[in-house]
N, C-alpha and C. Protein backbone atom coordinates (compact mmCIF):
# COMPACT_ATOMS: atom_id res chain seq x y z
N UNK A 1 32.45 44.52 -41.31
CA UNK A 1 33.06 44.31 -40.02
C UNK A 1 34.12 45.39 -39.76
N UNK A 2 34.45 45.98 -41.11
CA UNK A 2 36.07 46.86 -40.29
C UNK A 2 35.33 48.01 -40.18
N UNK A 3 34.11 48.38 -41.04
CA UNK A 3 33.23 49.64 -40.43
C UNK A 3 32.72 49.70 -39.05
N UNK A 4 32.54 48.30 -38.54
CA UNK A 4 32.05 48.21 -37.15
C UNK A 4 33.33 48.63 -36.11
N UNK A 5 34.52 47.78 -36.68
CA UNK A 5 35.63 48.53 -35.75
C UNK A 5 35.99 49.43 -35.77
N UNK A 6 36.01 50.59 -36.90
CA UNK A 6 36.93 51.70 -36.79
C UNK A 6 35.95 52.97 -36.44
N UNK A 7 34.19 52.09 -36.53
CA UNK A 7 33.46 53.30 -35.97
C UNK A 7 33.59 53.47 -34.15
N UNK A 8 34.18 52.02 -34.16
CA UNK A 8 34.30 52.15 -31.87
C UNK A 8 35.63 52.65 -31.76
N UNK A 9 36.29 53.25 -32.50
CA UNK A 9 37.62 54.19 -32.68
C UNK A 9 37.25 55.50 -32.93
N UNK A 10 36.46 55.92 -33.48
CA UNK A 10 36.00 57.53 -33.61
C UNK A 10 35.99 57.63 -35.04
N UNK A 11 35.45 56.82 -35.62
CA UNK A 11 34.82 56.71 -36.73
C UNK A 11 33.82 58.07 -37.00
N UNK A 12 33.32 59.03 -37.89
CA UNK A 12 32.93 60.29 -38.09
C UNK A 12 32.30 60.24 -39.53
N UNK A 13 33.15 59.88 -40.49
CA UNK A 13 32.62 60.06 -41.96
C UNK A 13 33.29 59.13 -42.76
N UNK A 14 32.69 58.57 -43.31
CA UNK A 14 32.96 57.46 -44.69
C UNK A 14 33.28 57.97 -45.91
N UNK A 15 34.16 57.88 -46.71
CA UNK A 15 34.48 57.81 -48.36
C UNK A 15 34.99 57.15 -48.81
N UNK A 16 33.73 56.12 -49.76
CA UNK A 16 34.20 54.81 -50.21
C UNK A 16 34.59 55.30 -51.86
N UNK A 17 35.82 54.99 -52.21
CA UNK A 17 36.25 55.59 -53.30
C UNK A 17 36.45 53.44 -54.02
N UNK A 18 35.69 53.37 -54.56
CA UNK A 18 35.40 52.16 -55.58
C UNK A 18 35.23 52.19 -57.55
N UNK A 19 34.27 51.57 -57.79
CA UNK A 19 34.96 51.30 -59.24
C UNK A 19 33.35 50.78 -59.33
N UNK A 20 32.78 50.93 -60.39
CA UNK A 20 31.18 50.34 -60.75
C UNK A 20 30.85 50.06 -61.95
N UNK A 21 29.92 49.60 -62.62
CA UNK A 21 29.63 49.32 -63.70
C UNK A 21 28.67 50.03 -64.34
N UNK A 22 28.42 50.48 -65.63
CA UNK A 22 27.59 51.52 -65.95
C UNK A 22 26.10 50.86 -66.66
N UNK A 23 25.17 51.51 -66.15
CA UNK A 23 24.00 50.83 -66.65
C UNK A 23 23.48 51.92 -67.75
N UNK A 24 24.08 52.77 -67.94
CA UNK A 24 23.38 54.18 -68.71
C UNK A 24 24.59 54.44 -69.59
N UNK A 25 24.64 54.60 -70.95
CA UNK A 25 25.13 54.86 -72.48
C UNK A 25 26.15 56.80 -72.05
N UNK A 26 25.25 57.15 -71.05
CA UNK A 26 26.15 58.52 -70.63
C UNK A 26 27.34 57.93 -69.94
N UNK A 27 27.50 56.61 -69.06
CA UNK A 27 28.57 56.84 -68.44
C UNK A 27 29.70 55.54 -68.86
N UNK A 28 30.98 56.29 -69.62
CA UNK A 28 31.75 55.31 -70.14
C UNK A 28 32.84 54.92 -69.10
N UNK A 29 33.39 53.95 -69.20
CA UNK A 29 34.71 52.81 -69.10
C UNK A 29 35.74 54.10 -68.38
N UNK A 30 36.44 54.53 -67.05
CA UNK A 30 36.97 55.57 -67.05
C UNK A 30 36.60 57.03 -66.44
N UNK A 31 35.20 57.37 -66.61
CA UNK A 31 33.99 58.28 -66.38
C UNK A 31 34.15 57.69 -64.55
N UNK A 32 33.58 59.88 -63.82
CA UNK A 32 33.65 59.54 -62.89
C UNK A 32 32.25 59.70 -62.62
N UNK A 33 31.89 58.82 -61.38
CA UNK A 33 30.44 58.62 -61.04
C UNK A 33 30.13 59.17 -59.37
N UNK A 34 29.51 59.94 -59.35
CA UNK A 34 28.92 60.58 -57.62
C UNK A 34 27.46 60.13 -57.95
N UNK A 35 27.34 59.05 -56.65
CA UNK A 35 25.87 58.47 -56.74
C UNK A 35 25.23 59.84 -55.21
N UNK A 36 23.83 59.77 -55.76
CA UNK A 36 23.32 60.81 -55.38
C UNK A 36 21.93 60.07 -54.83
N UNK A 37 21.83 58.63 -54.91
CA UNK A 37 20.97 57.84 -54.44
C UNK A 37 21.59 56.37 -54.52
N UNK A 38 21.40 55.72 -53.51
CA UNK A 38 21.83 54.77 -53.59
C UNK A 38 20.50 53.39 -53.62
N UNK A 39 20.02 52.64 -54.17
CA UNK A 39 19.08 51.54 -54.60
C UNK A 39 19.63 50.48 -53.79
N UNK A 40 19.02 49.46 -52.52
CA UNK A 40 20.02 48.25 -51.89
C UNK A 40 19.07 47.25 -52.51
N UNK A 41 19.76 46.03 -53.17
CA UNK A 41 19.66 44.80 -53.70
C UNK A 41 20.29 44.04 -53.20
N UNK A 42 21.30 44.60 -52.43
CA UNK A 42 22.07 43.61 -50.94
C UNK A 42 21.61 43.17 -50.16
N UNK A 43 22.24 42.29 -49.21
CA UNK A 43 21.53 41.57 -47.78
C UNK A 43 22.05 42.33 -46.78
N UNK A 44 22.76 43.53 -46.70
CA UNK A 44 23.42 44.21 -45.35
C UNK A 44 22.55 45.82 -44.68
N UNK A 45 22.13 45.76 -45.86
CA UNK A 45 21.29 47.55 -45.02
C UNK A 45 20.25 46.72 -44.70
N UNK A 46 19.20 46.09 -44.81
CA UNK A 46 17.90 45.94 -44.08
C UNK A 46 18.83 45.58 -42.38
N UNK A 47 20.06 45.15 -42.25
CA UNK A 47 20.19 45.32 -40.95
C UNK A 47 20.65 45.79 -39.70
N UNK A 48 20.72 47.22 -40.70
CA UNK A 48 21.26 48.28 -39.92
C UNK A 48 20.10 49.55 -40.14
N UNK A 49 19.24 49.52 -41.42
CA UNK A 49 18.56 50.53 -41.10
C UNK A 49 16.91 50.10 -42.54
N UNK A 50 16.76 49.92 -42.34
CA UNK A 50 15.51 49.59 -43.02
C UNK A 50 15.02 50.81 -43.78
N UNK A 51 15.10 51.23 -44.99
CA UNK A 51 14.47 52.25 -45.85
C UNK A 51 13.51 52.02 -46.03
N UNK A 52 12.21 53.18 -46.08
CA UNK A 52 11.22 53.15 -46.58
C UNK A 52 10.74 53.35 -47.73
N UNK A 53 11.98 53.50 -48.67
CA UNK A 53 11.67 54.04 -49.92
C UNK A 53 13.12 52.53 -50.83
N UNK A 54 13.50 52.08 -49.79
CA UNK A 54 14.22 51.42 -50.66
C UNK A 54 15.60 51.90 -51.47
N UNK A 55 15.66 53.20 -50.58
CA UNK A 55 17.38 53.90 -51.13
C UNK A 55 17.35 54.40 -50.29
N UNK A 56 19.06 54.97 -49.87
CA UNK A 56 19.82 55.78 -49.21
C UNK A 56 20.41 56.78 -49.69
N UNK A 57 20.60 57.72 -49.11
CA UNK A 57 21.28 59.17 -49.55
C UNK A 57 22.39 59.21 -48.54
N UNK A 58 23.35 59.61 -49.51
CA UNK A 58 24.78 60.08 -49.15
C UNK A 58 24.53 61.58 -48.22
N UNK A 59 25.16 61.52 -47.57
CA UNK A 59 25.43 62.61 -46.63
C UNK A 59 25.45 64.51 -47.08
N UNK A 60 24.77 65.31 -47.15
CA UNK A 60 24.72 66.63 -48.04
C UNK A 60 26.18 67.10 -47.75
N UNK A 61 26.60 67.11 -46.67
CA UNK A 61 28.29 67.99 -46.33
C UNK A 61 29.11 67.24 -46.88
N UNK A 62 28.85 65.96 -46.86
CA UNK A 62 30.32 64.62 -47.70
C UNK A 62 30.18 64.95 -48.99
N UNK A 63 29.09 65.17 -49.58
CA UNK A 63 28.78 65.22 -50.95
C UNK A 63 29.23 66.50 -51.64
N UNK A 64 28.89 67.70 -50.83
CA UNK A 64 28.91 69.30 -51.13
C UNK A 64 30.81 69.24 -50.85
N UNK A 65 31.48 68.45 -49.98
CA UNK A 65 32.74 68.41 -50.14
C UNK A 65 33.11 67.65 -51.18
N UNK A 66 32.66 66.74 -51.70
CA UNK A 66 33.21 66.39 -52.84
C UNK A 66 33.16 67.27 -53.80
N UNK A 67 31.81 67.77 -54.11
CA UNK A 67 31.96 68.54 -55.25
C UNK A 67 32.63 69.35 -55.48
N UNK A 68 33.08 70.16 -54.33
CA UNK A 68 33.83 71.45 -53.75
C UNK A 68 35.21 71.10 -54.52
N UNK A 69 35.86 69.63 -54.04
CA UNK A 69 37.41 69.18 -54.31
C UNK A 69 37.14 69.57 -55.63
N UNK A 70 36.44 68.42 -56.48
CA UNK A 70 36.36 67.74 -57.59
C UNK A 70 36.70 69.55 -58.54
N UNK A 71 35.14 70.30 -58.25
CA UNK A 71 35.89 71.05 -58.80
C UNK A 71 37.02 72.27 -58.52
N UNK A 72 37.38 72.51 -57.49
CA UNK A 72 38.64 73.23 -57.09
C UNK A 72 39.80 72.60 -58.21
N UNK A 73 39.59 70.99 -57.98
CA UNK A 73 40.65 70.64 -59.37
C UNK A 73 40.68 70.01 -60.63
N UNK A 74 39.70 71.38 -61.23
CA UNK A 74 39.16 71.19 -62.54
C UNK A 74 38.79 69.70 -62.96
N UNK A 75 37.90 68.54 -62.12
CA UNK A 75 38.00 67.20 -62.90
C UNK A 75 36.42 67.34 -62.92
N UNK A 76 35.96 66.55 -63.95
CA UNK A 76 34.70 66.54 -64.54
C UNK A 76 34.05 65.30 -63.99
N UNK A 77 32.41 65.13 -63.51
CA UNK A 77 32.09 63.92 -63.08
C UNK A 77 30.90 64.05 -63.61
N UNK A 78 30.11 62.85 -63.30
CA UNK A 78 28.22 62.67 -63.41
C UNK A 78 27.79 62.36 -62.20
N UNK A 79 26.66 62.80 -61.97
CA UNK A 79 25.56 62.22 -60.71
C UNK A 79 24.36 61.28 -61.38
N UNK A 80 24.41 60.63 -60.17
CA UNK A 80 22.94 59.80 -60.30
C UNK A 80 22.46 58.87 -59.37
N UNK A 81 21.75 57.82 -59.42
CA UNK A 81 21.26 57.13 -58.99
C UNK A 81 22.00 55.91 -59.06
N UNK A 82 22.60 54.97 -58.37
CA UNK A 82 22.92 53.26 -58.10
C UNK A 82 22.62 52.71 -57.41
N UNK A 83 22.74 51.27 -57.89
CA UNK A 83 22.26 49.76 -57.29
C UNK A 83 23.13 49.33 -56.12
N UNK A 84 23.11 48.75 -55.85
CA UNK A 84 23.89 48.09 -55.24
C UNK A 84 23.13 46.35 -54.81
N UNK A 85 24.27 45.58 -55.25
CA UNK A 85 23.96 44.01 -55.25
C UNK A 85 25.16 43.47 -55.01
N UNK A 86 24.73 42.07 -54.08
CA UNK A 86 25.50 41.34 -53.44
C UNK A 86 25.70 40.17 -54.79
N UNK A 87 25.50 40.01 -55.69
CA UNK A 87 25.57 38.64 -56.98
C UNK A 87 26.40 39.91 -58.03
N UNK A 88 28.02 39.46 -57.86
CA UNK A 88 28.83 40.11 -58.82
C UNK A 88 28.11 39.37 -60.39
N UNK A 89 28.25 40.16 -61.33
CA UNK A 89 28.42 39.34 -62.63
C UNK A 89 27.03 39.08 -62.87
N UNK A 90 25.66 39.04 -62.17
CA UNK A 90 24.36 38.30 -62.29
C UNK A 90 23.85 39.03 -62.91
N UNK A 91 24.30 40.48 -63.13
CA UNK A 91 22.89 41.39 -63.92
C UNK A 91 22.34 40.79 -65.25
N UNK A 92 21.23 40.40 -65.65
CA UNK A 92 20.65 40.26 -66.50
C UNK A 92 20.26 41.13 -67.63
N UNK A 93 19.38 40.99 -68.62
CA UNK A 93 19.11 41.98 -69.55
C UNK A 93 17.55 42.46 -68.92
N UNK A 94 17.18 41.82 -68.58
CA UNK A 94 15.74 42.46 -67.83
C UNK A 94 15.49 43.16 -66.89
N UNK A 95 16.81 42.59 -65.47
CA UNK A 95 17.27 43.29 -64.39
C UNK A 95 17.69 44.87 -64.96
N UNK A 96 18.62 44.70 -66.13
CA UNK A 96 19.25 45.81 -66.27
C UNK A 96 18.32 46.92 -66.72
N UNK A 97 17.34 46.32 -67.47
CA UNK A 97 16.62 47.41 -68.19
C UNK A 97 15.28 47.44 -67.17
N UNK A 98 15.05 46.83 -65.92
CA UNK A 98 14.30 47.35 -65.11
C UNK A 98 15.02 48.64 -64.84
N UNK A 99 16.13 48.16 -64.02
CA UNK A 99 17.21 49.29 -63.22
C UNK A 99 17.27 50.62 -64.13
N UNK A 100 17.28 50.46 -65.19
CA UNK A 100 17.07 51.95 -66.31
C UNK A 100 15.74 52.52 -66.46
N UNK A 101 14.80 51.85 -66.67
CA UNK A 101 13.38 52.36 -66.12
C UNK A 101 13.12 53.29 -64.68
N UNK A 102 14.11 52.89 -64.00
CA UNK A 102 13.92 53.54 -62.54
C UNK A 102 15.09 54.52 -62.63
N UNK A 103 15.49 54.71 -63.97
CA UNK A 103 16.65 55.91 -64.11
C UNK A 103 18.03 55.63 -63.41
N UNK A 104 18.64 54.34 -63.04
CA UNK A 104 19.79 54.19 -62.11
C UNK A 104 20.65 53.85 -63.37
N UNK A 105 21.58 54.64 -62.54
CA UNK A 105 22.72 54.83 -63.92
C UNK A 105 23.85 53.90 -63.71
N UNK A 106 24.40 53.13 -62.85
CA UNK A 106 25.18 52.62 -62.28
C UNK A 106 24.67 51.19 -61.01
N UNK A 107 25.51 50.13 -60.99
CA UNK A 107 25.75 49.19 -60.15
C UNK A 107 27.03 48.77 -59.27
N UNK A 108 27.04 48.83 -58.24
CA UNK A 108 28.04 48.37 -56.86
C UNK A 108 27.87 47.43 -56.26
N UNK A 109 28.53 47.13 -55.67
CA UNK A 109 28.24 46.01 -54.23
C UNK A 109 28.12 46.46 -53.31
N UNK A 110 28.44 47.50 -52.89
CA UNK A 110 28.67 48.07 -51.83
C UNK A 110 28.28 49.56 -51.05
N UNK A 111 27.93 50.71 -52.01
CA UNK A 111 27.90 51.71 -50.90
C UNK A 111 26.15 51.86 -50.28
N UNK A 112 25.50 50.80 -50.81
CA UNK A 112 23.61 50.96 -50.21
C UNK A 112 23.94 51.03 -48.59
N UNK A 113 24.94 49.95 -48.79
CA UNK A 113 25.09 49.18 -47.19
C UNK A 113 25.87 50.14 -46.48
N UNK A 114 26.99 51.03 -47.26
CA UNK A 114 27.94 51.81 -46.44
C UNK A 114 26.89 52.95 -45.96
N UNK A 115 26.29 53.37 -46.61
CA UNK A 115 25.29 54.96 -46.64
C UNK A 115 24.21 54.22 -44.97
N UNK A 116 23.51 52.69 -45.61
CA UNK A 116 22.67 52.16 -44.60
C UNK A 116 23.61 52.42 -42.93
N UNK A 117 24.64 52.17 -42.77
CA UNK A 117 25.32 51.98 -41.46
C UNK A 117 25.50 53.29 -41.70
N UNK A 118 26.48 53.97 -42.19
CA UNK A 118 26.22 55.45 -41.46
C UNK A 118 24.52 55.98 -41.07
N UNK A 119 23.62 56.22 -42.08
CA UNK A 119 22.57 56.13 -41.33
C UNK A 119 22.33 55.94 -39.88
N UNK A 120 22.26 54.89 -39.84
CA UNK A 120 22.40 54.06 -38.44
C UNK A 120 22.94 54.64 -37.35
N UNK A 121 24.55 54.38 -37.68
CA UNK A 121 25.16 55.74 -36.75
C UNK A 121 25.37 57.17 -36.74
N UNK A 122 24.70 57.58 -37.63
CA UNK A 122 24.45 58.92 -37.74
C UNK A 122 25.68 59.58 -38.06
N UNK A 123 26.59 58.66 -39.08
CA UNK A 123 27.82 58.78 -39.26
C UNK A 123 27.87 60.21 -40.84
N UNK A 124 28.39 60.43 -41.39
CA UNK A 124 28.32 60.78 -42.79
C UNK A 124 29.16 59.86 -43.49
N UNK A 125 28.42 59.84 -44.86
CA UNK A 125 29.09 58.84 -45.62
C UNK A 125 28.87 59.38 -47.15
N UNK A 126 29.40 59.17 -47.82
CA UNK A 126 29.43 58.90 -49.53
C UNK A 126 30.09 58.42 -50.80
N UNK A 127 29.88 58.24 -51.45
CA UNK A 127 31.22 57.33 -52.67
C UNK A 127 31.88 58.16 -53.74
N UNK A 128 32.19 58.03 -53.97
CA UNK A 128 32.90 58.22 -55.66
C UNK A 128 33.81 57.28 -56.38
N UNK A 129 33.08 57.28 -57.69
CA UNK A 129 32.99 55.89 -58.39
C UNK A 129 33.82 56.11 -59.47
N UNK A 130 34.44 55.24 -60.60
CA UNK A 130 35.10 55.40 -61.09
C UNK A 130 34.66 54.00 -62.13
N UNK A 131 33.98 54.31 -63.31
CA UNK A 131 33.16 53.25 -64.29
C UNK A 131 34.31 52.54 -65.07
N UNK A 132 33.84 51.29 -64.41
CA UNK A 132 35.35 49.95 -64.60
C UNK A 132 34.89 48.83 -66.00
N UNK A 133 33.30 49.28 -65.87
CA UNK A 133 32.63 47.94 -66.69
C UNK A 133 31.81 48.27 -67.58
N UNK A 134 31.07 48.35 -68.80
CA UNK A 134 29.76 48.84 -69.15
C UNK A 134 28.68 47.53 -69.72
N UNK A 135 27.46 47.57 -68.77
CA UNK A 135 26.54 47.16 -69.11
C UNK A 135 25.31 47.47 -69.79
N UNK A 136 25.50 48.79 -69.98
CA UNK A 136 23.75 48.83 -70.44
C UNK A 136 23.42 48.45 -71.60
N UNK A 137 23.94 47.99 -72.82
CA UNK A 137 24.01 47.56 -74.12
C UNK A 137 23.26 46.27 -74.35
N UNK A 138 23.63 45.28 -72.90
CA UNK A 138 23.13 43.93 -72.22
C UNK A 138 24.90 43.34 -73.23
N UNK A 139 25.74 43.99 -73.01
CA UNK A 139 26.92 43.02 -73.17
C UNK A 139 28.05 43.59 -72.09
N UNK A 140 28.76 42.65 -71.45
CA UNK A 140 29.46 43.16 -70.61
C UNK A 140 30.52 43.49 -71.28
N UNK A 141 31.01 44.70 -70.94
CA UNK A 141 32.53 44.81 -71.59
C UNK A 141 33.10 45.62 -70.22
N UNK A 142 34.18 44.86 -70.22
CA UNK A 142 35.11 45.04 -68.97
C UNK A 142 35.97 45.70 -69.40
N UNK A 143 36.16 46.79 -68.53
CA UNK A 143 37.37 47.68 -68.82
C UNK A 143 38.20 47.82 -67.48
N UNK A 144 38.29 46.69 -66.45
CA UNK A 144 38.91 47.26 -65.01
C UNK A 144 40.54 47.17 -65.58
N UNK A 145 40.65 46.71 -66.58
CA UNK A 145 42.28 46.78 -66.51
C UNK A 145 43.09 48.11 -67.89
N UNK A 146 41.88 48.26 -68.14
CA UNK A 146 42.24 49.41 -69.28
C UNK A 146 42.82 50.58 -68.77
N UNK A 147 43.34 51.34 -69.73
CA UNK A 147 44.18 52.48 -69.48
C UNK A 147 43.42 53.67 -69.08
N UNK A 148 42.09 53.82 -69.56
CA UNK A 148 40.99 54.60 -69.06
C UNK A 148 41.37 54.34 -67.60
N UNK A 149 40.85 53.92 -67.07
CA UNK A 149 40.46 53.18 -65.72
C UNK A 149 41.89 53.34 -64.78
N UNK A 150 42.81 53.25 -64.71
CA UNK A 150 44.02 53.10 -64.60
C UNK A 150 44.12 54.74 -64.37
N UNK A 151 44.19 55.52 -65.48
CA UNK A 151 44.45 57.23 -65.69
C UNK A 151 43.36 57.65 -64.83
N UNK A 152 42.77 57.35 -64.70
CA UNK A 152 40.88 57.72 -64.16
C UNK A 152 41.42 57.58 -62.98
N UNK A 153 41.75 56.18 -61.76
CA UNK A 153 42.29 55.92 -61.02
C UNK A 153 43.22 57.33 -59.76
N UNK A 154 44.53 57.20 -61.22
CA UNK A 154 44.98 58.17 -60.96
C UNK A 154 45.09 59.81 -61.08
N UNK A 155 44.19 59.88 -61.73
CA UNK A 155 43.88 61.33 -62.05
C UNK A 155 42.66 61.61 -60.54
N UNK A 156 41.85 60.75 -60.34
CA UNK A 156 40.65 61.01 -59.68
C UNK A 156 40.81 60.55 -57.95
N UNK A 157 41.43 59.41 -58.16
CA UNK A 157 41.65 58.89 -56.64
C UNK A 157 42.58 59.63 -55.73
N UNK A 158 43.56 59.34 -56.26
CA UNK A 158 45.37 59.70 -56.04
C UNK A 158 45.34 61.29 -55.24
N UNK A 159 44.65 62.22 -55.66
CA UNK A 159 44.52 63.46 -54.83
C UNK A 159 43.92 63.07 -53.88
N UNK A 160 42.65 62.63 -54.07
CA UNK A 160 42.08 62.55 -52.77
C UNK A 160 42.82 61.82 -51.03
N UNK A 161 43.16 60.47 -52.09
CA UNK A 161 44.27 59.81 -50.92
C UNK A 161 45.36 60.71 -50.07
N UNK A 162 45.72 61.33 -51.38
CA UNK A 162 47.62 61.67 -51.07
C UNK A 162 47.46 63.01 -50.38
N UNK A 163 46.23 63.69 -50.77
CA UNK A 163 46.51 65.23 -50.35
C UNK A 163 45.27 65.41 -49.38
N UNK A 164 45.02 64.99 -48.50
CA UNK A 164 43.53 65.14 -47.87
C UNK A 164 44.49 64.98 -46.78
């Protein structure tokens, strides 16, 4: 809903800067994540834009600017592929190791649907993630309050906010 309002304000480009869980042994607790496909397991993009393939792609200029920042200030990241699902906490061990079969390295709630509405409005959009949780082992270990995560936070977010 606040994407719906601030796009009838002059809404232009999206950067959802969030926190995800890792489905792949490459990406640890802390580790920054640029999804480069987004997978919807949500209920919000089939109603703004219906994929035919069942993912969304982030915007090439939002993305080519991220990379641009990221490295202008020397910080290190991974690309890949994520989920996105509306059932926090539900991933399973079968779910998960489907989702790795299809090479997705990561799970969200949220940017299938952000990428789906820009779509839509022909907005640009993209994320950068910041790995809070790790699943792919099939044990959850939570790290949103760890010092990783926290330094990660501020090493990775904090420019973007403060100096943009």
């Amino acid at each position: 809903m606040a994407l719906e309002k601030i796009r009838r304000l002059g809404l232009r480009e999206i950067l959802l800067l969030s926190y995800c869980g890792s489905l792949s042994p490459e990406l640890k607790v802390g580790q920054l994540f640029l999804p480069v496909k987004a997978f919807s397991q949500e209920g919000t993009s089939r109603h703004y834009f219906r994929s035919v393939h069942g993912f969304y792609l982030p915007s090439k200029k939002t993305i080519s600017g991220l990379r641009c920042f990221l490295s202008q200030k020397n910080l290190s990241w991974t690309e890949g592929s994520i989920v996105s699902t509306d059932a926090p906490y539900r991933e399973t061990v079968s779910w998960m190791k489907n989702m790795q079969r299809k090479k997705i390295m990561a799970v969200d709630m949220e940017i299938s649907a952000v990428l789906s509405f820009a779509s839509f409005y022909r907005l640009r959009a993209a994320g950068l993630f910041i790995v809070s949780d790790e699943l792919f082992n099939g044990r959850w270990k939570n790290g949103s309050q760890s010092p990783e995560v926290k330094e990660a936070t501020a090493q990775y977010f904090y420019p973007i906010i403060f100096e943009s």
